[in-house]
PDB file of N, CA and C in Angstrom:
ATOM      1  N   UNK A   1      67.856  17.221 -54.977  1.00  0.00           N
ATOM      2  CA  UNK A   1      67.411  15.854 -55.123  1.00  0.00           C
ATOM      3  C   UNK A   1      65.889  15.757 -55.003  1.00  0.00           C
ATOM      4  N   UNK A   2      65.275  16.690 -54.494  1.00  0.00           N
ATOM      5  CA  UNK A   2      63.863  16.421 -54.265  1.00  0.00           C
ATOM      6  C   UNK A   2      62.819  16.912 -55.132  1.00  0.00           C
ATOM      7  N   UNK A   3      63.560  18.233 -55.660  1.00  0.00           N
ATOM      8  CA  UNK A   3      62.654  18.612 -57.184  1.00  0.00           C
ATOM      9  C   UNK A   3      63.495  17.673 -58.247  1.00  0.00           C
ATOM     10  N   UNK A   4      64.101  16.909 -58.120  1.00  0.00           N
ATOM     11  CA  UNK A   4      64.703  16.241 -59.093  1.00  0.00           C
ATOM     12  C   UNK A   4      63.686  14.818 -59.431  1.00  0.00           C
ATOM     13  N   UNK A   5      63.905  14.390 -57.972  1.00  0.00           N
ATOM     14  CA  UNK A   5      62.352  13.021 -57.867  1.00  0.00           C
ATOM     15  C   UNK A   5      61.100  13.568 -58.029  1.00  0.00           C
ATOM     16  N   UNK A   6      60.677  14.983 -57.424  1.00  0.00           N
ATOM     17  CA  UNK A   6      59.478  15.011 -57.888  1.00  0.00           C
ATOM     18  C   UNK A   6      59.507  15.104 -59.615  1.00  0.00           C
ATOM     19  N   UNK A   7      60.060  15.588 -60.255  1.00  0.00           N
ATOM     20  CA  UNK A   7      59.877  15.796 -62.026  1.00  0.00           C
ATOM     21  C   UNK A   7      60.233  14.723 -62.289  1.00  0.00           C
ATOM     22  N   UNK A   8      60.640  13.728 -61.710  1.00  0.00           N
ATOM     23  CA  UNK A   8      60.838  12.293 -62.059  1.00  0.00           C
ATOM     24  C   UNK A   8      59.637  11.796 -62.403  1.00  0.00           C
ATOM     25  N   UNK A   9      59.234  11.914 -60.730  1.00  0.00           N
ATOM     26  CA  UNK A   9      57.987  10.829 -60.544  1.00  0.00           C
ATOM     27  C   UNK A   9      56.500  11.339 -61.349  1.00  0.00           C
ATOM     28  N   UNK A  10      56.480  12.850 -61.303  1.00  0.00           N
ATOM     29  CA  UNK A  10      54.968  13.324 -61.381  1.00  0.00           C
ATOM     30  C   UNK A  10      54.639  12.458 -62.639  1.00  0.00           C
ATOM     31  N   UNK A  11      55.667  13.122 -63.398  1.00  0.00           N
ATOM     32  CA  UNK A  11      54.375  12.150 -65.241  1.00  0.00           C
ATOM     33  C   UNK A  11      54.082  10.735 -64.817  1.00  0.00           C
ATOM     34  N   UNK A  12      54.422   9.860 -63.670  1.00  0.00           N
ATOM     35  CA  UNK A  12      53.681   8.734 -63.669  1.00  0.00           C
ATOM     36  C   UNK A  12      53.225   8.831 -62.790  1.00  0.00           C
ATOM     37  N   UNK A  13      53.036   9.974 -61.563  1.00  0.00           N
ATOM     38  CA  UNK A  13      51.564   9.989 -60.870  1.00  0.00           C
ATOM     39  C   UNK A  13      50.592  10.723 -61.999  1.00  0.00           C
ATOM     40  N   UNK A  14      50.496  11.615 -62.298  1.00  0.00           N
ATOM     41  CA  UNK A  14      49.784  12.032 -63.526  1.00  0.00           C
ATOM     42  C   UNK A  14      49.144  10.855 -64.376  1.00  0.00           C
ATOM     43  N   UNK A  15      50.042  10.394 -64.906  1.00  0.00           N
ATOM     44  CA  UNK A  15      49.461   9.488 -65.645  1.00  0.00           C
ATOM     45  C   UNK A  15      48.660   8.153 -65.134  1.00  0.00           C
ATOM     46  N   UNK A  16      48.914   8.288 -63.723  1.00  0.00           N
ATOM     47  CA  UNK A  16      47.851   6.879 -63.126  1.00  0.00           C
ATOM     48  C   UNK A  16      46.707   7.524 -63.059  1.00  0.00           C
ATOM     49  N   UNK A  17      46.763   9.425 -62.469  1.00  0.00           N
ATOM     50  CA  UNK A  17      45.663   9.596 -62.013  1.00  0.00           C
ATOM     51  C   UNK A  17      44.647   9.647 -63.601  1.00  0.00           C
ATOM     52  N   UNK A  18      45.093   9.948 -64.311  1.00  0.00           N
ATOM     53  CA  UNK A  18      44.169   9.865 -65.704  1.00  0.00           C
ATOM     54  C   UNK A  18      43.596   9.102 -65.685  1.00  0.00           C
ATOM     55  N   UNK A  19      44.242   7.579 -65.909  1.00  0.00           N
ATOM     56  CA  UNK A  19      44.009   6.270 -66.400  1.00  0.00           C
ATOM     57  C   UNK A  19      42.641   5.702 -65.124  1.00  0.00           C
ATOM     58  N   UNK A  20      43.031   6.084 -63.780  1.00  0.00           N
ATOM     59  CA  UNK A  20      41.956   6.316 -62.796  1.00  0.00           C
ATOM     60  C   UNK A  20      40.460   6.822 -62.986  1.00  0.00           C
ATOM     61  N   UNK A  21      40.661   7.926 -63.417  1.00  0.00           N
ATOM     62  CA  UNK A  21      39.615   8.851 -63.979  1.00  0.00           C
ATOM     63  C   UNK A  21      39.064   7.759 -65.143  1.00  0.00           C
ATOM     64  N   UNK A  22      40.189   8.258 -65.875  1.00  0.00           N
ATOM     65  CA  UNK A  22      39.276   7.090 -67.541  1.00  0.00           C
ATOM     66  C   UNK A  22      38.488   5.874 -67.438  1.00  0.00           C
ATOM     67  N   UNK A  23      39.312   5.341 -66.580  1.00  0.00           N
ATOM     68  CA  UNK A  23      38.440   3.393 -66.005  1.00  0.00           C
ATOM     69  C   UNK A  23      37.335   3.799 -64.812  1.00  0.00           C
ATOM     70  N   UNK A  24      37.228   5.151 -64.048  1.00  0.00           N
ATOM     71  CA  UNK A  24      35.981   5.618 -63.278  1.00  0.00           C
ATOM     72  C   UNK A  24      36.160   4.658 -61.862  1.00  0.00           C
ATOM     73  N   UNK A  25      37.716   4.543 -61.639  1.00  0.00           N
ATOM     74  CA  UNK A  25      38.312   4.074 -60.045  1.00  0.00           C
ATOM     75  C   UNK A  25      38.207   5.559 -59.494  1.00  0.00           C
ATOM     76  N   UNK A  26      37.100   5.454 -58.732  1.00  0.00           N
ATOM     77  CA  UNK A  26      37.221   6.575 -57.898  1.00  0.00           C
ATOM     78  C   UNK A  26      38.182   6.654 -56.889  1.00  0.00           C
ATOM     79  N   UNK A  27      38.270   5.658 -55.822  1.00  0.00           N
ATOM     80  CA  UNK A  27      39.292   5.353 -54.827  1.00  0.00           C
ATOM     81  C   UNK A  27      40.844   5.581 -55.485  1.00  0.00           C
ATOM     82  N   UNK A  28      40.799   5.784 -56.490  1.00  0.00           N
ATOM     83  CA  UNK A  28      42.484   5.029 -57.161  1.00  0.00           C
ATOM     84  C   UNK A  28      42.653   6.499 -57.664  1.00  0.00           C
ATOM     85  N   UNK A  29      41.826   7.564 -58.027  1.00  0.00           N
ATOM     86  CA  UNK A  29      41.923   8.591 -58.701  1.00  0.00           C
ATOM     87  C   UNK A  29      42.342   9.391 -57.144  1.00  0.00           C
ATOM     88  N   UNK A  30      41.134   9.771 -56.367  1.00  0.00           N
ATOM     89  CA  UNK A  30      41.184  10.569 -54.846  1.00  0.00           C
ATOM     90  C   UNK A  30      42.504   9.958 -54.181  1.00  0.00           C
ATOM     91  N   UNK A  31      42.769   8.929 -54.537  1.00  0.00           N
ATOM     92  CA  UNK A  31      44.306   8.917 -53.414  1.00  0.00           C
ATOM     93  C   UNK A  31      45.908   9.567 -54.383  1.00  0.00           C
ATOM     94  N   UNK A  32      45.292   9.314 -55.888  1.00  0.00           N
ATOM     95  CA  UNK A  32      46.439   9.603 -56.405  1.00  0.00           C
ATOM     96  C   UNK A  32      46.739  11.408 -56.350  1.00  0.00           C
ATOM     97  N   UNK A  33      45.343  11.723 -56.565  1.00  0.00           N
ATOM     98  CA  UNK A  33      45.206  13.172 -56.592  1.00  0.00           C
ATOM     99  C   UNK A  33      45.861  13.605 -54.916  1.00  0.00           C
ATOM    100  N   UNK A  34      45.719  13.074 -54.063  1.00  0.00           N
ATOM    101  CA  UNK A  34      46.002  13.526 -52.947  1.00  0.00           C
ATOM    102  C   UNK A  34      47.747  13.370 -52.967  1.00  0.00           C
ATOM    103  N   UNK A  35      48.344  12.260 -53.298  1.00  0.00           N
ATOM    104  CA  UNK A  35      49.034  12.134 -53.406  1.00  0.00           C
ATOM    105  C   UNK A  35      49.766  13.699 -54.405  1.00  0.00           C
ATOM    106  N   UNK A  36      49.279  13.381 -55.025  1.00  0.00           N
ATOM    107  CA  UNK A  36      50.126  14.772 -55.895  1.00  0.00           C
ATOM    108  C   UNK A  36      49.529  16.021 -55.310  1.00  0.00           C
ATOM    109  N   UNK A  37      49.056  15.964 -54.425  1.00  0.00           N
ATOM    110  CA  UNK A  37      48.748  17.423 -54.062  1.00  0.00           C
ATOM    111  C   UNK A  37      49.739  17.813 -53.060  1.00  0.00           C
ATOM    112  N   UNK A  38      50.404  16.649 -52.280  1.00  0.00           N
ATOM    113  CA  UNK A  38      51.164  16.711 -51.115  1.00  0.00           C
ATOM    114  C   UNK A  38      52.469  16.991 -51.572  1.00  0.00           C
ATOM    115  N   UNK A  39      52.775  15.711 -53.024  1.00  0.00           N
ATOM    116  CA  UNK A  39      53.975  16.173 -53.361  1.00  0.00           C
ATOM    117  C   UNK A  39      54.357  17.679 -53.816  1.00  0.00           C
ATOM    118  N   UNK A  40      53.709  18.143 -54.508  1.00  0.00           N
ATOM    119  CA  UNK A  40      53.167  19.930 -55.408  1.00  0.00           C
ATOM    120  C   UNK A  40      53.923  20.788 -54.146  1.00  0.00           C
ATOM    121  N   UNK A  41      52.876  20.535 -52.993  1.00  0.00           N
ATOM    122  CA  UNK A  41      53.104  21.790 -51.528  1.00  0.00           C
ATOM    123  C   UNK A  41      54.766  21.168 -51.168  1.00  0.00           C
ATOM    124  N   UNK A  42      55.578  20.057 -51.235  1.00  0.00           N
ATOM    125  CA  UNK A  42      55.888  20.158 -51.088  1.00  0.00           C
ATOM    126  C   UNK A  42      57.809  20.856 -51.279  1.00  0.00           C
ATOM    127  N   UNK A  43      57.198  20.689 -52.855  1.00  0.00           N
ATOM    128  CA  UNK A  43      58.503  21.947 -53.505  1.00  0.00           C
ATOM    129  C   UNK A  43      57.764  22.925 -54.144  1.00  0.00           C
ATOM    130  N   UNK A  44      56.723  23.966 -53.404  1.00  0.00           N
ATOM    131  CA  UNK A  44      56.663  25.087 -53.200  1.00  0.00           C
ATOM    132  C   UNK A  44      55.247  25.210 -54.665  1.00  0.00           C
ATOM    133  N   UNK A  45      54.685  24.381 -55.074  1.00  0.00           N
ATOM    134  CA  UNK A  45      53.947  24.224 -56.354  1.00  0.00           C
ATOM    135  C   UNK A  45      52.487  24.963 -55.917  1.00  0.00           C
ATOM    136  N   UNK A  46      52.147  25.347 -55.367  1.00  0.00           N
ATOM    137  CA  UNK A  46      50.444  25.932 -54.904  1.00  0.00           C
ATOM    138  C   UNK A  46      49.520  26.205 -56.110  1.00  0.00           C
ATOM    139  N   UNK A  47      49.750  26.592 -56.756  1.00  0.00           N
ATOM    140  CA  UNK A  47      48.865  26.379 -58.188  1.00  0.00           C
ATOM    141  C   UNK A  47      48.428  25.190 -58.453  1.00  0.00           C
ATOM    142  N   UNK A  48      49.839  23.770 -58.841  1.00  0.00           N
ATOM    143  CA  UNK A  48      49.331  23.084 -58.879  1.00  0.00           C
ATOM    144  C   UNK A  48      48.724  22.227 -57.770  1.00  0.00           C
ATOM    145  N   UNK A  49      49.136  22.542 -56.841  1.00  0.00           N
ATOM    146  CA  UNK A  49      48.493  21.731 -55.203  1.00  0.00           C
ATOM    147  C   UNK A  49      47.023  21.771 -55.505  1.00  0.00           C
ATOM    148  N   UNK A  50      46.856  23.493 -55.731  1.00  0.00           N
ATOM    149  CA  UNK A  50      45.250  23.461 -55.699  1.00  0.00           C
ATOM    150  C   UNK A  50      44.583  22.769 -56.834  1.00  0.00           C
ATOM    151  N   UNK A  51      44.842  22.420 -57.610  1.00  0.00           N
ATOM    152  CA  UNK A  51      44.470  22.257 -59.076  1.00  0.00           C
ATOM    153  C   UNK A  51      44.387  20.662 -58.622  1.00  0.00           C
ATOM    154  N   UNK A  52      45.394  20.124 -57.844  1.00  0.00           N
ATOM    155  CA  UNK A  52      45.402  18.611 -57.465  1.00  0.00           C
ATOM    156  C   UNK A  52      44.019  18.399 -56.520  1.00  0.00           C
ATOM    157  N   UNK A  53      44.078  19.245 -55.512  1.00  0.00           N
ATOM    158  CA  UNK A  53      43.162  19.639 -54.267  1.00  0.00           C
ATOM    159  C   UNK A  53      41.648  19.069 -55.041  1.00  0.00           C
ATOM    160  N   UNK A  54      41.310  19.947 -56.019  1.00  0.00           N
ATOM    161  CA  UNK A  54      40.156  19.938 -56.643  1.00  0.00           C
ATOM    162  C   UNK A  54      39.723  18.936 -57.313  1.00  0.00           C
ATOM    163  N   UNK A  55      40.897  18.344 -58.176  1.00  0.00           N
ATOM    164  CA  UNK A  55      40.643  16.909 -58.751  1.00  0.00           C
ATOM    165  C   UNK A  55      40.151  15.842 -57.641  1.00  0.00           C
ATOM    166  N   UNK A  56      40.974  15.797 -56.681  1.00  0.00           N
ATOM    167  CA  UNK A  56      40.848  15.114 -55.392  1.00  0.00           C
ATOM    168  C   UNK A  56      39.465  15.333 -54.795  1.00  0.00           C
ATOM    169  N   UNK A  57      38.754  16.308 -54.334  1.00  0.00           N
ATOM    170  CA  UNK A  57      38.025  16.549 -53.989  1.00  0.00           C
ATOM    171  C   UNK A  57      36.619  15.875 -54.764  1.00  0.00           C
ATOM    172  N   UNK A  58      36.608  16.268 -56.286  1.00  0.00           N
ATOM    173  CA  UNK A  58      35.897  15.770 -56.851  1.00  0.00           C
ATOM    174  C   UNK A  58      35.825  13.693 -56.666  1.00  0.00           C
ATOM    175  N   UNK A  59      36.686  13.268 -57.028  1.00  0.00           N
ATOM    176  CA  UNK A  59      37.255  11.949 -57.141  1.00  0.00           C
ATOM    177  C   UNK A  59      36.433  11.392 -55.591  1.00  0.00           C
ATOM    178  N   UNK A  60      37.233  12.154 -54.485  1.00  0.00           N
ATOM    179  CA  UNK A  60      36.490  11.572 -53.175  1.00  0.00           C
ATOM    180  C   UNK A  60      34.955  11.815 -53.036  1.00  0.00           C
ATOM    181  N   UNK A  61      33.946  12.386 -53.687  1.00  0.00           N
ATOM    182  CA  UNK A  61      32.698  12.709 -53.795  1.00  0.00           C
ATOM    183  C   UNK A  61      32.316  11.554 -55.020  1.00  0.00           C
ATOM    184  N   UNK A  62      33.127  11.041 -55.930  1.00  0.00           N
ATOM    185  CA  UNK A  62      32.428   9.584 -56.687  1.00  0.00           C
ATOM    186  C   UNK A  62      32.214  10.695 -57.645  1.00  0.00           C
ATOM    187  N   UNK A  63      32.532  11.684 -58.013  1.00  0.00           N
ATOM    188  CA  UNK A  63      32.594  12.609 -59.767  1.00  0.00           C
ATOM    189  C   UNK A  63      33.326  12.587 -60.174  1.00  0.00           C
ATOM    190  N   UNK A  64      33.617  11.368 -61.263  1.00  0.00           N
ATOM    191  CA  UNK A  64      34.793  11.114 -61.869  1.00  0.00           C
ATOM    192  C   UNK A  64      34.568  12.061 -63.225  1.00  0.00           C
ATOM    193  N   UNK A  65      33.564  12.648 -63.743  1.00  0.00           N
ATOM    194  CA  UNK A  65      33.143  13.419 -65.079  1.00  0.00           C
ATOM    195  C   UNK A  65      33.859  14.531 -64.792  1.00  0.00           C
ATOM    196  N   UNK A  66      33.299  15.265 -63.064  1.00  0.00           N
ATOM    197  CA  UNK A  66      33.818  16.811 -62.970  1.00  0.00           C
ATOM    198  C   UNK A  66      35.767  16.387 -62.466  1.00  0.00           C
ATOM    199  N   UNK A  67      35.756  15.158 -62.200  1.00  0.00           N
ATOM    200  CA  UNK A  67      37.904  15.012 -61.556  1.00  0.00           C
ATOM    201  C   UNK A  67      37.822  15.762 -63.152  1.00  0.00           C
ATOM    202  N   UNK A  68      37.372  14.631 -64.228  1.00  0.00           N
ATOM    203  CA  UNK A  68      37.921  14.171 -65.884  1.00  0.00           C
ATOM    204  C   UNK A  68      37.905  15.612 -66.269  1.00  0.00           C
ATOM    205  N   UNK A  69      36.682  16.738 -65.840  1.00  0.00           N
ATOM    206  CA  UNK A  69      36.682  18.242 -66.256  1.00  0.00           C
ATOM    207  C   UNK A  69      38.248  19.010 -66.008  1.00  0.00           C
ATOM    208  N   UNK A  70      38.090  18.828 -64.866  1.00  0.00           N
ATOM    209  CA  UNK A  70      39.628  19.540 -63.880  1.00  0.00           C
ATOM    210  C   UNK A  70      40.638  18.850 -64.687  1.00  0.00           C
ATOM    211  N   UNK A  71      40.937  17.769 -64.663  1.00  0.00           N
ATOM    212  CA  UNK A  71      42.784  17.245 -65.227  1.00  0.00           C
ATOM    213  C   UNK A  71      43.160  18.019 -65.842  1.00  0.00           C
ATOM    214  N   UNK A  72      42.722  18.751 -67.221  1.00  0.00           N
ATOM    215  CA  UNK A  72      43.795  19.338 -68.232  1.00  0.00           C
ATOM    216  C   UNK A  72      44.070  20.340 -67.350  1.00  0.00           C
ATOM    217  N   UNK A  73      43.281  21.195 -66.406  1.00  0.00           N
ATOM    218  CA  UNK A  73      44.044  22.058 -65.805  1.00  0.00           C
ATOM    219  C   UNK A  73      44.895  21.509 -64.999  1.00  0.00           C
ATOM    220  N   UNK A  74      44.685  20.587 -64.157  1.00  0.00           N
ATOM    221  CA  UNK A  74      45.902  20.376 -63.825  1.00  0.00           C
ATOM    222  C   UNK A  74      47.215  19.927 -64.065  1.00  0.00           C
ATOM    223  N   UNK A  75      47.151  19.134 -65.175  1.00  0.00           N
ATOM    224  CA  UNK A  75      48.187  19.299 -65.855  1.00  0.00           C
ATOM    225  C   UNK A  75      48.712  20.196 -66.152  1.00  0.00           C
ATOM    226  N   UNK A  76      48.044  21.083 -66.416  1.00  0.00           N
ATOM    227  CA  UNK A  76      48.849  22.229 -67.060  1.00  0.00           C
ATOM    228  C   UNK A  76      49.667  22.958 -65.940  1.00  0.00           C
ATOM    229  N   UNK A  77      48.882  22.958 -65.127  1.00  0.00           N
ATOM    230  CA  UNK A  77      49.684  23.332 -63.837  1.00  0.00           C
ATOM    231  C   UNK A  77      50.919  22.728 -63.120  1.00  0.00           C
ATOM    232  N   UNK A  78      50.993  21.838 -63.831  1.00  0.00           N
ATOM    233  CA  UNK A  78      52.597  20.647 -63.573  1.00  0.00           C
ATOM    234  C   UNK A  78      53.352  21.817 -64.291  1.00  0.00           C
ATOM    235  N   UNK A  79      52.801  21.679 -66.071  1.00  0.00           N
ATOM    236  CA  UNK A  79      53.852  22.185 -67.275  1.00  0.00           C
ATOM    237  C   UNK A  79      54.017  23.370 -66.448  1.00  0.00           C
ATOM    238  N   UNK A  80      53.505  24.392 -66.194  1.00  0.00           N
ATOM    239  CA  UNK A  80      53.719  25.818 -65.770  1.00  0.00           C
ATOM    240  C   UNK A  80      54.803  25.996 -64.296  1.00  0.00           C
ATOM    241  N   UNK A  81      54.216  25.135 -63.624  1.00  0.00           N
ATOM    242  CA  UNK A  81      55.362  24.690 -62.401  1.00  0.00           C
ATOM    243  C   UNK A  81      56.875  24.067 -62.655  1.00  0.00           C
ATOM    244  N   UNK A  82      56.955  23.082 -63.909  1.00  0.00           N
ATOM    245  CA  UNK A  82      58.246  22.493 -64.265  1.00  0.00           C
ATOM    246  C   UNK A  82      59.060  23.082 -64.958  1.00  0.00           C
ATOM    247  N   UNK A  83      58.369  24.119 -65.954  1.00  0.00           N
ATOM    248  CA  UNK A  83      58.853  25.730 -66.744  1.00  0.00           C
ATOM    249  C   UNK A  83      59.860  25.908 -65.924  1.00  0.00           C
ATOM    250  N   UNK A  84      58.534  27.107 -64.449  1.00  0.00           N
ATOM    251  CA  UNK A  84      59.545  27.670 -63.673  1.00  0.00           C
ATOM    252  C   UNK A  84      60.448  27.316 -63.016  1.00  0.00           C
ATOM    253  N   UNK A  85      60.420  26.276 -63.009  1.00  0.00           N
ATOM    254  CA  UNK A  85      61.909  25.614 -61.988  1.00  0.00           C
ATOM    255  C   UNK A  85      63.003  25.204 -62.847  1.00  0.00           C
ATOM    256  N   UNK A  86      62.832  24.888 -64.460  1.00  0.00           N
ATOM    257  CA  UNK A  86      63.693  25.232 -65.113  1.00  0.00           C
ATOM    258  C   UNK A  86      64.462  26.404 -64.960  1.00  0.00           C
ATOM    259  N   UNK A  87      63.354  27.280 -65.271  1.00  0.00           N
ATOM    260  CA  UNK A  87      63.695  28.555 -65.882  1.00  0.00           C
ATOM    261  C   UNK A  87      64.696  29.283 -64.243  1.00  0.00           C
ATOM    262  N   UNK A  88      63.918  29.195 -63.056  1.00  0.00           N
ATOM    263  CA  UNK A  88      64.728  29.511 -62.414  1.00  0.00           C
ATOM    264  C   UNK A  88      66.453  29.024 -61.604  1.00  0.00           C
ATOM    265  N   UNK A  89      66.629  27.723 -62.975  1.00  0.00           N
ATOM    266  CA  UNK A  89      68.119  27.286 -62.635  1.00  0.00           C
ATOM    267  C   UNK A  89      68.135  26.143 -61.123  1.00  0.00           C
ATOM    268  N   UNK A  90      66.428  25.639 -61.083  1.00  0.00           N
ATOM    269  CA  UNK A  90      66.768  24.712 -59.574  1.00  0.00           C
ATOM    270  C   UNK A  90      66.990  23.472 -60.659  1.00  0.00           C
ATOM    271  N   UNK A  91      66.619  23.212 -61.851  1.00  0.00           N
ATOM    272  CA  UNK A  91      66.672  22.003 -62.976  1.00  0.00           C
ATOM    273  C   UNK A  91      67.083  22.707 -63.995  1.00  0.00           C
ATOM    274  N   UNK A  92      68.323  22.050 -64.854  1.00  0.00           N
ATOM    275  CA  UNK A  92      68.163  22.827 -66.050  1.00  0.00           C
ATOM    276  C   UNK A  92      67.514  21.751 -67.105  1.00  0.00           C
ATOM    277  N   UNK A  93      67.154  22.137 -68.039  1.00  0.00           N
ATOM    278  CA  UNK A  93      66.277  21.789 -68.919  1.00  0.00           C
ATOM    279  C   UNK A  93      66.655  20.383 -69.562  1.00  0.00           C
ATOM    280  N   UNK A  94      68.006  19.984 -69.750  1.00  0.00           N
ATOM    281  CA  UNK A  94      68.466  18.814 -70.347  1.00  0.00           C
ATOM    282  C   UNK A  94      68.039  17.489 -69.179  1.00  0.00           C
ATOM    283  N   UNK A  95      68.319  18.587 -67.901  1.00  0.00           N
ATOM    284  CA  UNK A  95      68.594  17.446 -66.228  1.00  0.00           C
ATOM    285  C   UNK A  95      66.801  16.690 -66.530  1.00  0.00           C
ATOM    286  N   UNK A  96      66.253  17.503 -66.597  1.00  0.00           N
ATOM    287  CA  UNK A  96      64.424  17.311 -66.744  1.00  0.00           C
ATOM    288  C   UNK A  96      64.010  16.042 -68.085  1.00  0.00           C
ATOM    289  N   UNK A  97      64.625  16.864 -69.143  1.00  0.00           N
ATOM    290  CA  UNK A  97      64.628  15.788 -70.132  1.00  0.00           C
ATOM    291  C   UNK A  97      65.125  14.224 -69.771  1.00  0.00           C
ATOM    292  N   UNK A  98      65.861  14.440 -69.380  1.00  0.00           N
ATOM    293  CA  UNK A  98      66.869  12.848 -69.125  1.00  0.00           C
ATOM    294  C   UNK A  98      65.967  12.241 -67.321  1.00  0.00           C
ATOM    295  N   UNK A  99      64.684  12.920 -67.110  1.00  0.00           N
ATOM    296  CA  UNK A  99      64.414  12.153 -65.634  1.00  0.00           C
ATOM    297  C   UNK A  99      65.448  12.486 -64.333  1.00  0.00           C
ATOM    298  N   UNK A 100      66.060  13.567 -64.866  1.00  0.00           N
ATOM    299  CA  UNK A 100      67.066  14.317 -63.401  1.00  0.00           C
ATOM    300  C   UNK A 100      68.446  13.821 -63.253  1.00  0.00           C
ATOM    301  N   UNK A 101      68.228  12.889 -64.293  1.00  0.00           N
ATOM    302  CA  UNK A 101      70.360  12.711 -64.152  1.00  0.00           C
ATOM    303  C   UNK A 101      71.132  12.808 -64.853  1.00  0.00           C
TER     304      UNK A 101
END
């Protein structure tokens, strides 16, 4: 149930933290990024934690150019994290498609 809500929820933390970045809400970007950094560590994601870590970091320093640099990696670091948890049978691939149910 809990990698099930997180692959739920991430594409719309993801997608706030963009829209954050894009409109140059620093406050709204650094909490979302934190936010997804906590969720990441907490079904085992460390790639993307750090990749969140950094966006965050930037965002809380008021560099919304260098967060806007970092995102595609971190995104990508979702896709590469949601792969493997397919691939290793904790989601199968249809459960992911359909939002986990």
């Amino acid at each position: 149930v809990i990698i099930e809500n997180f692959l739920d929820d991430m594409p719309r933390q993801i997608g706030t933290l963009k829209a954050a970045i894009e409109k140059n809400v620093a406050e709204k970007a650094y909490l979302t990024a934190h936010a997804i950094k906590g969720a990441s560590l907490l079904v085992g994601g460390r790639a993307f934690s750090k990749a969140a870590e950094a966006v965050e970091a930037a965002a809380r320093s008021g560099d919304l150019h260098e967060a806007g640099r970092l995102f595609p990696y971190m995104e990508k670091q979702f896709s590469v994290l949601k792969d493997r948890m397919e691939t290793a049978g904790w989601m199968k691939k249809d459960d992911v498609e359909n939002g986990g149910a």
